[in-house]
C-alpha atoms as a PDB file:
ATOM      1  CA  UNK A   1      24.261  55.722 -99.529  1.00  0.00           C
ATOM      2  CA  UNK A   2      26.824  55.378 -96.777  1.00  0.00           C
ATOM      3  CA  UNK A   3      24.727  58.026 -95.218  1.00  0.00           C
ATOM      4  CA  UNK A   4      21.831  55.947 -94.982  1.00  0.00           C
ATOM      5  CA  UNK A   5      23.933  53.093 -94.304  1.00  0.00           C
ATOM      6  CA  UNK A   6      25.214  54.809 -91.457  1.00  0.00           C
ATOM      7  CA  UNK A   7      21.715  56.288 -90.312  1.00  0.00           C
ATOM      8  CA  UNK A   8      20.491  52.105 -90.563  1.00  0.00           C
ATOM      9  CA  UNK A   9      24.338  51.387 -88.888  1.00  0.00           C
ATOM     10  CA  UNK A  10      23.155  53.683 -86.428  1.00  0.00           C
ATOM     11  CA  UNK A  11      19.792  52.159 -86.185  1.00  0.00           C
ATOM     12  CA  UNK A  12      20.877  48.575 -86.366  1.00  0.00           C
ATOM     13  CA  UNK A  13      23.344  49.811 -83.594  1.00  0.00           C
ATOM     14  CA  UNK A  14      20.455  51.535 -81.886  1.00  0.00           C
ATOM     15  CA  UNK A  15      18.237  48.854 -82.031  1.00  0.00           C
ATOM     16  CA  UNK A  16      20.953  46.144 -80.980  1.00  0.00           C
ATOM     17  CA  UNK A  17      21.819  48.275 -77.811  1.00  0.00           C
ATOM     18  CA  UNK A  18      17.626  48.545 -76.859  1.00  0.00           C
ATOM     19  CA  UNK A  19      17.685  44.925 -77.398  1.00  0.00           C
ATOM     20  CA  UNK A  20      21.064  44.416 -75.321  1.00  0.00           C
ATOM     21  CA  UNK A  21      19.472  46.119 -72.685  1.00  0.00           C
ATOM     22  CA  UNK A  22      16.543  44.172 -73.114  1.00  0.00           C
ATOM     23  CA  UNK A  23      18.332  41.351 -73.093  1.00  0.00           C
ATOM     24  CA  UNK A  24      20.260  42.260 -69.945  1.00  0.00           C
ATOM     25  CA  UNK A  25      16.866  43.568 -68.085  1.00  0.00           C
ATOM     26  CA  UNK A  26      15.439  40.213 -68.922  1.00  0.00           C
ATOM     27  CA  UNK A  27      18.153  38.277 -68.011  1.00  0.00           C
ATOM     28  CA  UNK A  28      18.635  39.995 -64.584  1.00  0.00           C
ATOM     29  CA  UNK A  29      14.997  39.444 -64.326  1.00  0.00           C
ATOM     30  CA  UNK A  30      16.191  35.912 -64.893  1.00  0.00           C
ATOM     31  CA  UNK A  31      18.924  36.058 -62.853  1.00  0.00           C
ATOM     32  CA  UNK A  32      16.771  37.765 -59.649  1.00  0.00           C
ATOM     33  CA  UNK A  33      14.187  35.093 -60.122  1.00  0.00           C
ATOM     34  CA  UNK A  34      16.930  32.300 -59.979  1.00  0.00           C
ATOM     35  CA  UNK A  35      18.522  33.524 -56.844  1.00  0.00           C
ATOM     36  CA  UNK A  36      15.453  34.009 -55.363  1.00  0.00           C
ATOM     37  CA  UNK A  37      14.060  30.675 -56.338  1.00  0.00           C
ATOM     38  CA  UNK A  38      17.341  29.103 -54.900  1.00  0.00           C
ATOM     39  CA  UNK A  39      16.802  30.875 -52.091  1.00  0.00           C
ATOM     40  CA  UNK A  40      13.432  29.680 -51.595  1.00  0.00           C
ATOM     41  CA  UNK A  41      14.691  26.131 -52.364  1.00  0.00           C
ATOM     42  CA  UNK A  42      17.349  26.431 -50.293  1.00  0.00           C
ATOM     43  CA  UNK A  43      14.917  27.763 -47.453  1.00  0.00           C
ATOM     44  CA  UNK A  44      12.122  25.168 -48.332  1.00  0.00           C
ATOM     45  CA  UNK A  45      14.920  22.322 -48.247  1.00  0.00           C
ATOM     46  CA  UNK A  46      16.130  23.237 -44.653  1.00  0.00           C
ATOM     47  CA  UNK A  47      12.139  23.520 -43.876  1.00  0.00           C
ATOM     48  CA  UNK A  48      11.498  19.953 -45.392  1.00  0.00           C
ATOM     49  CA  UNK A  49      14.821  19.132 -43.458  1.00  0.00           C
ATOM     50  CA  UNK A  50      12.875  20.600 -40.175  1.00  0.00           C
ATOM     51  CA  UNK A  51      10.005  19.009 -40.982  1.00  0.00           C
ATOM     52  CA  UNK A  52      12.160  15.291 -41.828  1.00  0.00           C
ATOM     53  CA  UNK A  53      13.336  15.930 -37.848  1.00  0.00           C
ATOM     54  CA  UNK A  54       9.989  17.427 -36.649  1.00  0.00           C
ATOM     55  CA  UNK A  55       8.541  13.933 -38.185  1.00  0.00           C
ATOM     56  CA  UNK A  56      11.189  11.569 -36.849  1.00  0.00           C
ATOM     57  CA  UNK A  57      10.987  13.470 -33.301  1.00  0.00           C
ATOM     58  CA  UNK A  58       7.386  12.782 -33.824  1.00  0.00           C
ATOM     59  CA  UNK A  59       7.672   9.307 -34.784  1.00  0.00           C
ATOM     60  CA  UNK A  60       9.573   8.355 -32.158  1.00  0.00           C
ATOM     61  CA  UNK A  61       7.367  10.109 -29.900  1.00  0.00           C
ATOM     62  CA  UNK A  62       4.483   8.693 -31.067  1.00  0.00           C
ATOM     63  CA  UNK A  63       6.277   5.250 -30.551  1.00  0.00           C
ATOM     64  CA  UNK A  64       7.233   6.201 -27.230  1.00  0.00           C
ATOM     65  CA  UNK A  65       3.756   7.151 -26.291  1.00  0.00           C
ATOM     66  CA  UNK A  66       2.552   4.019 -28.266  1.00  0.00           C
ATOM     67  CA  UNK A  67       5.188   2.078 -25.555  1.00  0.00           C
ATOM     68  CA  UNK A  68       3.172   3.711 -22.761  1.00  0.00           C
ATOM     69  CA  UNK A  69       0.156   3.238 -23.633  1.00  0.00           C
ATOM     70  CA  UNK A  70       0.255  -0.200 -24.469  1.00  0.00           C
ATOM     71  CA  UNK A  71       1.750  -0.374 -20.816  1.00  0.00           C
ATOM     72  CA  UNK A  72      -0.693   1.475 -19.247  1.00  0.00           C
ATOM     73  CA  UNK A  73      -3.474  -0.611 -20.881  1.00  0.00           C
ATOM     74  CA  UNK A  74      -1.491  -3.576 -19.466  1.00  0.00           C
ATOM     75  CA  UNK A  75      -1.052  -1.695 -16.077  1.00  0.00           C
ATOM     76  CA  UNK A  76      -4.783  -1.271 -16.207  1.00  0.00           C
ATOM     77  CA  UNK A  77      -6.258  -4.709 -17.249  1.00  0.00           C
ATOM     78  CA  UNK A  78      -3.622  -5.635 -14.361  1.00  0.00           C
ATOM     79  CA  UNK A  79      -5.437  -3.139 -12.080  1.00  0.00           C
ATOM     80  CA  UNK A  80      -8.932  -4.197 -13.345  1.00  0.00           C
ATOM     81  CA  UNK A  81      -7.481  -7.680 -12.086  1.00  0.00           C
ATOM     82  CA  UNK A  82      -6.016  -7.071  -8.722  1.00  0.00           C
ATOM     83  CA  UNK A  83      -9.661  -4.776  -8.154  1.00  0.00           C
ATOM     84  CA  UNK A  84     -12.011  -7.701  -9.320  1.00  0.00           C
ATOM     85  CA  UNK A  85      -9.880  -9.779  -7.380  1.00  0.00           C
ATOM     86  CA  UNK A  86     -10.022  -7.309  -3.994  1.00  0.00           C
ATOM     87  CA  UNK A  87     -13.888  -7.085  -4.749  1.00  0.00           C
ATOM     88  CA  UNK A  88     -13.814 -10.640  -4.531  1.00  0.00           C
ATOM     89  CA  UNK A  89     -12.048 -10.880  -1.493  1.00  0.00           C
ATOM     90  CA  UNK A  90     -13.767  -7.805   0.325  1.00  0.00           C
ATOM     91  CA  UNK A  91     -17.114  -9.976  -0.641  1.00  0.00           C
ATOM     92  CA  UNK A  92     -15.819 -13.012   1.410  1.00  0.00           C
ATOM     93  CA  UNK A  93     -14.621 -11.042   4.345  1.00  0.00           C
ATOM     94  CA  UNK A  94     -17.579  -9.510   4.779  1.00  0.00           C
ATOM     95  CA  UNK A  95     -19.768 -12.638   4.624  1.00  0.00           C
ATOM     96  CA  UNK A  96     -17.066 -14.022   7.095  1.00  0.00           C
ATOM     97  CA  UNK A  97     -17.755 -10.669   9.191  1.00  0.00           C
ATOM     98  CA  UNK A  98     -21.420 -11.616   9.442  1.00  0.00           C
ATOM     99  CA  UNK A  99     -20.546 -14.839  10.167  1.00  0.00           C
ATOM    100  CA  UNK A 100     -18.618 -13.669  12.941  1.00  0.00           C
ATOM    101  CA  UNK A 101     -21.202 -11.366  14.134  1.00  0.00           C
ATOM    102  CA  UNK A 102     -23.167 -13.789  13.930  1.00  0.00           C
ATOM    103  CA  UNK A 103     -21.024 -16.445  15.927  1.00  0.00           C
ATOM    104  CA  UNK A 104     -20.226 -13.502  18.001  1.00  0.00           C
ATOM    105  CA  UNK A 105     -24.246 -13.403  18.872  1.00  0.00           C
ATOM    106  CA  UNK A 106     -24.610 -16.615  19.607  1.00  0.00           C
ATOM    107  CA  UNK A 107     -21.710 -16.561  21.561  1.00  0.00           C
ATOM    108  CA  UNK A 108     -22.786 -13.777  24.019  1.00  0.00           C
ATOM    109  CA  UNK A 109     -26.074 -15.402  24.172  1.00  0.00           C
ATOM    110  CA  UNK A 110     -24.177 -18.855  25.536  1.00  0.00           C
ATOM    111  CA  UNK A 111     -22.374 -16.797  27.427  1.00  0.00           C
ATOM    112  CA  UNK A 112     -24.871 -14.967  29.508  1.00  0.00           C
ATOM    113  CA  UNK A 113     -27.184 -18.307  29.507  1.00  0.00           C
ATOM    114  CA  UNK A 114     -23.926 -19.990  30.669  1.00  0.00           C
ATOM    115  CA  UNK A 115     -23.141 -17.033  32.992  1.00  0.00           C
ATOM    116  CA  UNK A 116     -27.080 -17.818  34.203  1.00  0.00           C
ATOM    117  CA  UNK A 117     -27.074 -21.129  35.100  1.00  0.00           C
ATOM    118  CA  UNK A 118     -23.201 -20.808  36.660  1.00  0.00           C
ATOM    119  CA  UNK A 119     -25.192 -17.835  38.759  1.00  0.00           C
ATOM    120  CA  UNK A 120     -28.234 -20.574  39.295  1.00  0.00           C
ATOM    121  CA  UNK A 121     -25.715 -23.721  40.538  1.00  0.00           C
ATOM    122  CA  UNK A 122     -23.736 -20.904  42.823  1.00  0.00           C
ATOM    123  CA  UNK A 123     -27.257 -20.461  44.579  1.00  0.00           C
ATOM    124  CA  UNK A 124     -27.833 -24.475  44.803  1.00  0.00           C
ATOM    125  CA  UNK A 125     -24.227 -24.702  45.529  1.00  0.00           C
ATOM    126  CA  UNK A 126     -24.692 -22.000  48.625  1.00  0.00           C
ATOM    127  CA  UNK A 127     -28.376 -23.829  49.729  1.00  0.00           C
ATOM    128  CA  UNK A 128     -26.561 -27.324  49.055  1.00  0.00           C
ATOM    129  CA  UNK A 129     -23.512 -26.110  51.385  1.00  0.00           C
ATOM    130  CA  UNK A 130     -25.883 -24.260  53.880  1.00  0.00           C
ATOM    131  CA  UNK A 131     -27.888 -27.598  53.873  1.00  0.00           C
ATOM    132  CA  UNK A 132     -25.003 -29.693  55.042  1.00  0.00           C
ATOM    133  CA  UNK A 133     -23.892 -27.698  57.086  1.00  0.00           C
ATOM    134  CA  UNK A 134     -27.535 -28.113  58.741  1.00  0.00           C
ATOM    135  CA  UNK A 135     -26.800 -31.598  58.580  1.00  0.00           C
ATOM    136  CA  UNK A 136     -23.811 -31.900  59.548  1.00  0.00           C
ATOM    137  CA  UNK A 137     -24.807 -29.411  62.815  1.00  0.00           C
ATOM    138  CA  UNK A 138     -27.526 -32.126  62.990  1.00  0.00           C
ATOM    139  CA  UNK A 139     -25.506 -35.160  62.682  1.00  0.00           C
ATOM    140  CA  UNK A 140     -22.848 -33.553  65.307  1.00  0.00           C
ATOM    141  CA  UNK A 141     -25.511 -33.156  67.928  1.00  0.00           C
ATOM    142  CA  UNK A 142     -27.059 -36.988  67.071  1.00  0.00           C
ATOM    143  CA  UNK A 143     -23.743 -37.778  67.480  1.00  0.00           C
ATOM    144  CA  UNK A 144     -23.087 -35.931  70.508  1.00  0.00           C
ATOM    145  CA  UNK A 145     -26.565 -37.511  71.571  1.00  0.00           C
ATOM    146  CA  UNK A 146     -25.449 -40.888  70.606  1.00  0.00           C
ATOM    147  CA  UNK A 147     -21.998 -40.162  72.625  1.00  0.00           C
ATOM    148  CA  UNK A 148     -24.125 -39.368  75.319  1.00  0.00           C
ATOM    149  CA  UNK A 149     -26.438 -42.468  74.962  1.00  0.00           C
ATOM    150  CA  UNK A 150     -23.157 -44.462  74.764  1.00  0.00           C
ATOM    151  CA  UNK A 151     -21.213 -43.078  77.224  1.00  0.00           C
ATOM    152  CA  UNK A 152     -25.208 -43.510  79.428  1.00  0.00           C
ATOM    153  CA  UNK A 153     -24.963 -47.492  78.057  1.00  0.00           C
ATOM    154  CA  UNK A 154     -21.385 -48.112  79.234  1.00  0.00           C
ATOM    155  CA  UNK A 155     -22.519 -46.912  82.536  1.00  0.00           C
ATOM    156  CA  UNK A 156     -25.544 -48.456  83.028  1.00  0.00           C
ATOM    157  CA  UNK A 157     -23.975 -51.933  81.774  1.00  0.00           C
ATOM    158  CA  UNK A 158     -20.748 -50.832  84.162  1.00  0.00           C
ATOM    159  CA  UNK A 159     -23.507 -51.017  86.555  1.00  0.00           C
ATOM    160  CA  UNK A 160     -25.152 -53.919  85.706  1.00  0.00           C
ATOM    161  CA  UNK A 161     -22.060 -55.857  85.527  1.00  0.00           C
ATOM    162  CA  UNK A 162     -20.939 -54.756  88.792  1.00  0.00           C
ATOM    163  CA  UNK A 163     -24.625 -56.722  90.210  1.00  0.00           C
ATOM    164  CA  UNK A 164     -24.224 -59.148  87.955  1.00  0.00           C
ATOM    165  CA  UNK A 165     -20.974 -59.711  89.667  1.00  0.00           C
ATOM    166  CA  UNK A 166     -21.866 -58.966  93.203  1.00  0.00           C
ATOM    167  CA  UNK A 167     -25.675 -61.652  92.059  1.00  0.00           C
ATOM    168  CA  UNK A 168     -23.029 -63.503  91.408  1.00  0.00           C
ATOM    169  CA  UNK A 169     -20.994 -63.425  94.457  1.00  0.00           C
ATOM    170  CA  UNK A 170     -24.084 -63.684  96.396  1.00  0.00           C
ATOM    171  CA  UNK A 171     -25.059 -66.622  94.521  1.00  0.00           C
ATOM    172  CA  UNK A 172     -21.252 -68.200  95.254  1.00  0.00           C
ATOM    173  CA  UNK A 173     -21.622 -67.172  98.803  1.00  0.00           C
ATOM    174  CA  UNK A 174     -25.726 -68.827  98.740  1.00  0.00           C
ATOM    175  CA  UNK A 175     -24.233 -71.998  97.330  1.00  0.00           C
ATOM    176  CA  UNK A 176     -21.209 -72.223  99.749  1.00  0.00           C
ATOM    177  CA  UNK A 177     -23.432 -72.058 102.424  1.00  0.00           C
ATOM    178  CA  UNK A 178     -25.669 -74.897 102.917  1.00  0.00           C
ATOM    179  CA  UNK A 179     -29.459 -73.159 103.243  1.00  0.00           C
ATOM    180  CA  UNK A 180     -31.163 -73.389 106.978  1.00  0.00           C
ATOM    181  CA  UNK A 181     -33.499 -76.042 107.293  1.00  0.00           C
END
């Protein structure tokens, strides 16, 4: 009997040291698989970590480009302003430029018309001036005439009253003198 105790001794011993280093394979298996799932939860958690950063880098970015936008839509309905607003204004200065053009027309037309009849009063200015001086050529030779005709008169009633003086004296001298009977 202690011989087959010992042989089941030997087998319980046996048996316990398969199932010690079953024990141990499985709990190195264990063991592995922990560390390697810490690892990988370590390595995930930095990841997530990344990702937490990545996100808030985004998020802010995304606010930031949120910012811009919203003032580049403003920038641009300000823009669409200040263009309707030029449109506007390029519409009135060109209907003021064909005003102009206009006014600028009718302008040269007076103008010229004005620069005609200035050109047409020059002429009856030049006939008016080359007529008075025909009169005035005229009227200095009837006056010259007339000086002549005066000057004539004064002599011929120098003349006359030079007999009418000497009738006279004759007529003294026929009436001092008693007449011959």
């Amino acid at each position: 009997m202690n011989r087959s105790l010992q042989y089941a001794n030997l087998l319980g011993v046996a048996a316990l040291a398969v199932l010690c280093v079953m024990q141990w394979n499985a709990n190195r298996r264990v063991n592995l698989e922990a560390g390697a799932l810490e690892k990988t939860r370590i390595e995930q958690a930095a990841q997530i970590e990344q990702q937490e950063k990545n996100i808030k880098g985004q998020a802010a970015d995304l606010d930031n480009f949120r910012e811009q936008l919203a003032l580049g839509s403003a920038a641009l309905k300000e823009a669409d302003a200040k263009l309707a607003k030029a449109g506007r204004e390029i519409g009135h200065l060109e209907a003021e430029r064909e005003q102009l053009k206009a006014s600028v027309t009718n302008w040269a037309a007076a103008v010229t018309l004005r620069d005609e009849r200035l050109k047409e009063a020059g002429e009856r200015l030049q006939q008016l001036a080359t007529d008075r001086n025909e009169a005035v050529v005229k009227f200095n030779g009837l006056a010259a005439k007339h000086s002549e005709t005066v000057t004539a008169l004064n002599e011929r009633i120098k003349q006359f009253n030079e007999l009418v003086v000497r009738f006279q004296e004759k007529d003294k001298d026929k009436e001092a003198k008693p007449p011959k009977p």
